[in-house]
PDB file of N, CA and C in Angstrom:
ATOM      1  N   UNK A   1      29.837 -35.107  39.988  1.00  0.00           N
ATOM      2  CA  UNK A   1      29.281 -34.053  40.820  1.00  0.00           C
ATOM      3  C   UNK A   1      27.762 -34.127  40.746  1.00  0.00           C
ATOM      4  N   UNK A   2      26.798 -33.813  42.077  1.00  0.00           N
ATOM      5  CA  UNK A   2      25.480 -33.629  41.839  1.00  0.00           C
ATOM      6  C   UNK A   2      24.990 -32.743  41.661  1.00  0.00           C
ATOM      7  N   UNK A   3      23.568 -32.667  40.670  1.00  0.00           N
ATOM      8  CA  UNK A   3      22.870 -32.032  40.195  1.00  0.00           C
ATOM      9  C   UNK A   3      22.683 -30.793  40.969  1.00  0.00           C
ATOM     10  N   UNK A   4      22.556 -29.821  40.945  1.00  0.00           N
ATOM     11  CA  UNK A   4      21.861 -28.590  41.586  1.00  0.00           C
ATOM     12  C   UNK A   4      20.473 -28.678  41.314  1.00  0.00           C
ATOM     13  N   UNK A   5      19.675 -28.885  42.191  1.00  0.00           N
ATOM     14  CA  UNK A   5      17.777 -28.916  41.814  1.00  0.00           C
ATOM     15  C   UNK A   5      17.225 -28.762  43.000  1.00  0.00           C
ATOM     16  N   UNK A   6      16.401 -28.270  43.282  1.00  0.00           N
ATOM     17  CA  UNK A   6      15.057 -28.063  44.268  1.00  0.00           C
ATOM     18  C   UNK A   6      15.410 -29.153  45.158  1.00  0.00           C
ATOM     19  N   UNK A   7      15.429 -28.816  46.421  1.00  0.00           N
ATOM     20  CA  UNK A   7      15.145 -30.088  47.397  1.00  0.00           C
ATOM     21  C   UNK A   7      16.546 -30.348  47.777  1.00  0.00           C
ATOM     22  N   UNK A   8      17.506 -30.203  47.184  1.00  0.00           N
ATOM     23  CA  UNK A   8      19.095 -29.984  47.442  1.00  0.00           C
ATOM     24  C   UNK A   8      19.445 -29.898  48.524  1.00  0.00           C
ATOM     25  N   UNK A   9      20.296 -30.813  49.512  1.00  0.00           N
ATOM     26  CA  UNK A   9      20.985 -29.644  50.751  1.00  0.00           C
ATOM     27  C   UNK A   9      22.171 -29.545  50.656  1.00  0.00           C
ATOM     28  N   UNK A  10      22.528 -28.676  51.212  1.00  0.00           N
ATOM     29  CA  UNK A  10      24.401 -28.644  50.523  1.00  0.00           C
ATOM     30  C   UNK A  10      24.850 -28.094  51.963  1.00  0.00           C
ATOM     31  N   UNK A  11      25.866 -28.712  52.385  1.00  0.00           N
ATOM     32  CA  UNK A  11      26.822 -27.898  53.749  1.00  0.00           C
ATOM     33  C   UNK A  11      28.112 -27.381  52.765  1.00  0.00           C
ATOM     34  N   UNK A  12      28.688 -25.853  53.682  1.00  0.00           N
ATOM     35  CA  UNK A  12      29.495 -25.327  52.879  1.00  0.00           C
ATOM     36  C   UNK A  12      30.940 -25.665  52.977  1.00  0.00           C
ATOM     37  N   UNK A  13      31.474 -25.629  52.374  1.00  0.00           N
ATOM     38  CA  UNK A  13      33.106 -25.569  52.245  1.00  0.00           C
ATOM     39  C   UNK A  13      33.958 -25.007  53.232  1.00  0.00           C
ATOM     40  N   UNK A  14      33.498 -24.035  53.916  1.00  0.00           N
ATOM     41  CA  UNK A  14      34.262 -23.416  54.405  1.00  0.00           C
ATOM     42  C   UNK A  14      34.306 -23.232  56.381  1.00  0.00           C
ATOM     43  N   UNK A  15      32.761 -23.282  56.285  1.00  0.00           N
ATOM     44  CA  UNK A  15      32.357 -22.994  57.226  1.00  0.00           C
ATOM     45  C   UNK A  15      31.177 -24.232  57.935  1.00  0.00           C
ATOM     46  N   UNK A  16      31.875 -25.580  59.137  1.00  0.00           N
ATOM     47  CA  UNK A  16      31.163 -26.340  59.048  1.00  0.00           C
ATOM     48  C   UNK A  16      30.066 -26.155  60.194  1.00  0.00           C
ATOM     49  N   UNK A  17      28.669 -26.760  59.832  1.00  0.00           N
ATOM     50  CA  UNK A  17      27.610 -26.760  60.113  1.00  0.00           C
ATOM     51  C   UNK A  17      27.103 -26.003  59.312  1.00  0.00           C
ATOM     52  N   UNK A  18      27.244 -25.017  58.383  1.00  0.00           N
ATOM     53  CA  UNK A  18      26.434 -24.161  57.870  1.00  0.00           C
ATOM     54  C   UNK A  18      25.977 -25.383  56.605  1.00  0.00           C
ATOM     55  N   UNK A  19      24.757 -25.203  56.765  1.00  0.00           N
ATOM     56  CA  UNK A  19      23.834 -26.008  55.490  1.00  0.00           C
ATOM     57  C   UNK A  19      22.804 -25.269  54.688  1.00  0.00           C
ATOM     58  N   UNK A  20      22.334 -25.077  53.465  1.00  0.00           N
ATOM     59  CA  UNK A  20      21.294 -24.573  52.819  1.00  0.00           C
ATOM     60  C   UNK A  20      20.786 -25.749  52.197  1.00  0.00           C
ATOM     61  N   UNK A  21      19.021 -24.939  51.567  1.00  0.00           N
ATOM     62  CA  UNK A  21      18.471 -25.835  50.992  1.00  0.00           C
ATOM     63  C   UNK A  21      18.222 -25.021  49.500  1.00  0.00           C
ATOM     64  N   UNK A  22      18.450 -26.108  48.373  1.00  0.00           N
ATOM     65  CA  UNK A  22      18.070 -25.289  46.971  1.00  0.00           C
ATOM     66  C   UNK A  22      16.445 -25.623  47.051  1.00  0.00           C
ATOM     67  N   UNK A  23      16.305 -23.905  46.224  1.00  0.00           N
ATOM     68  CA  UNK A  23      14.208 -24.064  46.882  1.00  0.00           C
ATOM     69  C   UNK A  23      13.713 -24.014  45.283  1.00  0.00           C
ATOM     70  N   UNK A  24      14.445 -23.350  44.243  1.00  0.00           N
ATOM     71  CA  UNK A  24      13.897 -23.115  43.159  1.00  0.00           C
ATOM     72  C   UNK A  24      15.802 -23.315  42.102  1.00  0.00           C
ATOM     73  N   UNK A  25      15.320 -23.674  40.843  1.00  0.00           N
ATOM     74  CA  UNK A  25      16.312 -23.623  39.984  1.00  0.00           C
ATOM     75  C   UNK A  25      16.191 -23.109  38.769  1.00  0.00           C
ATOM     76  N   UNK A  26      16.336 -21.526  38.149  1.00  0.00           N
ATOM     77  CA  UNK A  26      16.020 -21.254  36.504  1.00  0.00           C
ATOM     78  C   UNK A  26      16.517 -22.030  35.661  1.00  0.00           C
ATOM     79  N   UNK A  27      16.355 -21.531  34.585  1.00  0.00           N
ATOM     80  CA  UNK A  27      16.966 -21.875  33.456  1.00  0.00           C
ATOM     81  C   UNK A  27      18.568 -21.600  32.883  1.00  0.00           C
ATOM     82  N   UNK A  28      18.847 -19.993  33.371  1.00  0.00           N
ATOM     83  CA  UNK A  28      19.862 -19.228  33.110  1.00  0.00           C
ATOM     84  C   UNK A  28      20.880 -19.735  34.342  1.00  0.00           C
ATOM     85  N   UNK A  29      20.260 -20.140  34.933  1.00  0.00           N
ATOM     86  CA  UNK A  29      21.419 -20.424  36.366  1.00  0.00           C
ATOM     87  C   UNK A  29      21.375 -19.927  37.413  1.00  0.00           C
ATOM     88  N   UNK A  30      20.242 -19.179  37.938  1.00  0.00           N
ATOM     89  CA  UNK A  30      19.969 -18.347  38.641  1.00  0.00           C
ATOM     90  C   UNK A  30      19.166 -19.693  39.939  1.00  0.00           C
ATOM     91  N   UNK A  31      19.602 -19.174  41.292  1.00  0.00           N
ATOM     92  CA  UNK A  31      19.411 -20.645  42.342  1.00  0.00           C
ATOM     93  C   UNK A  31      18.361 -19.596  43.461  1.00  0.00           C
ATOM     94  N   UNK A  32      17.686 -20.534  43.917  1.00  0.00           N
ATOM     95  CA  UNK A  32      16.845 -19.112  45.172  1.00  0.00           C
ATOM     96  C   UNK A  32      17.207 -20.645  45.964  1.00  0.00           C
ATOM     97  N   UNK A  33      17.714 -19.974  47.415  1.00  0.00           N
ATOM     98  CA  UNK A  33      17.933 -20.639  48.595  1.00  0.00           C
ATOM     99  C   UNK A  33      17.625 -20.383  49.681  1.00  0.00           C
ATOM    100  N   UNK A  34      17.735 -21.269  50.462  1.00  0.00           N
ATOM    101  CA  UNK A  34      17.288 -20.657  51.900  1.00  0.00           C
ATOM    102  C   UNK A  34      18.590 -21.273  53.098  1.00  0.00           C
ATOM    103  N   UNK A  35      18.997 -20.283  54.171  1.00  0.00           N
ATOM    104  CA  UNK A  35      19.790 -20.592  54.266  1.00  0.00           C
ATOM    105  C   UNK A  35      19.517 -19.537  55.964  1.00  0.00           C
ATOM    106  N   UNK A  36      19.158 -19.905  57.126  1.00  0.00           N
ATOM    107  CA  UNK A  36      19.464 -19.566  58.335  1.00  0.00           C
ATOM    108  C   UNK A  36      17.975 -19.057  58.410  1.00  0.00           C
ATOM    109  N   UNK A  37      17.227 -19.340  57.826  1.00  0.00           N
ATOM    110  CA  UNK A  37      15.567 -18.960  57.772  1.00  0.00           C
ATOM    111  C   UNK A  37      15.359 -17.880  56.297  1.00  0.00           C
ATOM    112  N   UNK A  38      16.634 -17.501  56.213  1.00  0.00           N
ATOM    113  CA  UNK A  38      16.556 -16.615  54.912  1.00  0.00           C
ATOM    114  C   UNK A  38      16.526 -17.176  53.623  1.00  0.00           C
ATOM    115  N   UNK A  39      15.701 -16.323  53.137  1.00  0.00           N
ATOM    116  CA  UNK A  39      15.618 -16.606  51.257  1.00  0.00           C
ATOM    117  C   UNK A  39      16.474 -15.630  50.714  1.00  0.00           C
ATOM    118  N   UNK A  40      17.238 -16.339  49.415  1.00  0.00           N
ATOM    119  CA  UNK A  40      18.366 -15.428  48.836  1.00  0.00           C
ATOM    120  C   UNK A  40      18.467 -16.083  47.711  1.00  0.00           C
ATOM    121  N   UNK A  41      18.500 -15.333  46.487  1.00  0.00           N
ATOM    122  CA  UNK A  41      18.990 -15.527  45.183  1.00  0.00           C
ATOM    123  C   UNK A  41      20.709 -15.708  44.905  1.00  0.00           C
ATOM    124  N   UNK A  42      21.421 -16.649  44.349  1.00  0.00           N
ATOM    125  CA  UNK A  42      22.708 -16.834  43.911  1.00  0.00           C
ATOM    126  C   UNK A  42      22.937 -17.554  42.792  1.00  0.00           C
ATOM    127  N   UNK A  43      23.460 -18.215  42.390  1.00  0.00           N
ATOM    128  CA  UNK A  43      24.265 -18.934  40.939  1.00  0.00           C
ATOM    129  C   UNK A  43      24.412 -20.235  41.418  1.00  0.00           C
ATOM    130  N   UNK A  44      24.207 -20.823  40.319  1.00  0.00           N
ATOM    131  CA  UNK A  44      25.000 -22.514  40.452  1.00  0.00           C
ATOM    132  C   UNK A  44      26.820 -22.220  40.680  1.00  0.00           C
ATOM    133  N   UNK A  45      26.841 -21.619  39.706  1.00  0.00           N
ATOM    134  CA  UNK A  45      28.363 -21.189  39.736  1.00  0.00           C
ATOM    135  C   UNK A  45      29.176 -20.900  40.780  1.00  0.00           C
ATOM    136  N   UNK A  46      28.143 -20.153  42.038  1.00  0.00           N
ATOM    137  CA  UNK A  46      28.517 -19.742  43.082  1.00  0.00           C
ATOM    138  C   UNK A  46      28.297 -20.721  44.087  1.00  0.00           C
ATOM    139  N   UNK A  47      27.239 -21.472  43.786  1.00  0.00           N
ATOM    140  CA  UNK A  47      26.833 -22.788  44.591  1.00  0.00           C
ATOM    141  C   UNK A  47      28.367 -24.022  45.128  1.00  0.00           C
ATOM    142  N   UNK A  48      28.238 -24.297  43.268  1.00  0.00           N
ATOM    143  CA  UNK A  48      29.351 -25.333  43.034  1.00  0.00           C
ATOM    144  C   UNK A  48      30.811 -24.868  43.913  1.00  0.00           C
ATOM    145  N   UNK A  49      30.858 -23.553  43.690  1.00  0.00           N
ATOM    146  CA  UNK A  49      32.939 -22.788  44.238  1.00  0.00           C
ATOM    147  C   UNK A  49      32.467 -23.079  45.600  1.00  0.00           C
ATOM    148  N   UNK A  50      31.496 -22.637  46.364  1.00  0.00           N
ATOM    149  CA  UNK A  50      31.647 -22.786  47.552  1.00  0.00           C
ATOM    150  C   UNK A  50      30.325 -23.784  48.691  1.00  0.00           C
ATOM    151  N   UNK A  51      29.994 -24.834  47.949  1.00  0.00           N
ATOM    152  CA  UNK A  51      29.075 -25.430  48.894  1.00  0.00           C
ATOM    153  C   UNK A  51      29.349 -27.152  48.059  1.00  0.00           C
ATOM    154  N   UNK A  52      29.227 -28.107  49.063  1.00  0.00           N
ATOM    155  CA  UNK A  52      29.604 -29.437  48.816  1.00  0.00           C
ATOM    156  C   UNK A  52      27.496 -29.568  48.991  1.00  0.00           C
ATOM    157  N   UNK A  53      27.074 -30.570  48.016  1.00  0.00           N
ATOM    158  CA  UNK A  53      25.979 -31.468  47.785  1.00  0.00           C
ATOM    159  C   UNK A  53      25.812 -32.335  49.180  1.00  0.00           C
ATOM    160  N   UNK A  54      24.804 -32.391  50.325  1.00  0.00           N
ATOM    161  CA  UNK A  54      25.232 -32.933  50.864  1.00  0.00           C
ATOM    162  C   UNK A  54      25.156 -35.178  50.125  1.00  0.00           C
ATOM    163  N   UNK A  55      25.868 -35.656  50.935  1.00  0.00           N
ATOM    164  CA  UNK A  55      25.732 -37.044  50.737  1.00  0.00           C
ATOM    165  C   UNK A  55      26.768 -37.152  49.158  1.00  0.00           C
ATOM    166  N   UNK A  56      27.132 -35.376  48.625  1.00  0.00           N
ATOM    167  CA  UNK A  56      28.094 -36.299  47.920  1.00  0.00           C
ATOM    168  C   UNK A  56      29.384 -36.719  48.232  1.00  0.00           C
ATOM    169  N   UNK A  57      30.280 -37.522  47.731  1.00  0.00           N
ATOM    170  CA  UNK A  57      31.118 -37.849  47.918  1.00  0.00           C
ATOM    171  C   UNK A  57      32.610 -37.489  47.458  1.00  0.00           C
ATOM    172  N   UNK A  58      32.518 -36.658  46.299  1.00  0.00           N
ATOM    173  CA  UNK A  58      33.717 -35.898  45.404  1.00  0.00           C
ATOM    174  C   UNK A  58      34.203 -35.148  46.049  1.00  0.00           C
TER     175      UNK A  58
END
């Protein structure tokens, strides 16, 4: 699986065309994204259940 880090794009699982970009990554796990022009705070945790890395392959 790939890294979660800054610069990231991920399309989601569920819903295709929807894509975000990871903009910042804490320490604790805490992700700030951007995602339809919006900025929003979420989890890796929440990242990983519902958004594929793009270009990965798993």
């Amino acid at each position: 699986m790939s890294s979660i880090e800054p610069g990231t794009w991920m399309e989601s699982k569920t819903t295709p065309g929807a894509y975000l970009e990871v903009l910042a990554v804490t320490d604790d796990g805490g992700v700030t994204v951007r995602c339809d022009g919006k900025t929003t705070n979420t989890t890796k945790q929440y990242l990983r259940a519902t958004w594929i890395p793009m270009g990965d392959d798993s």
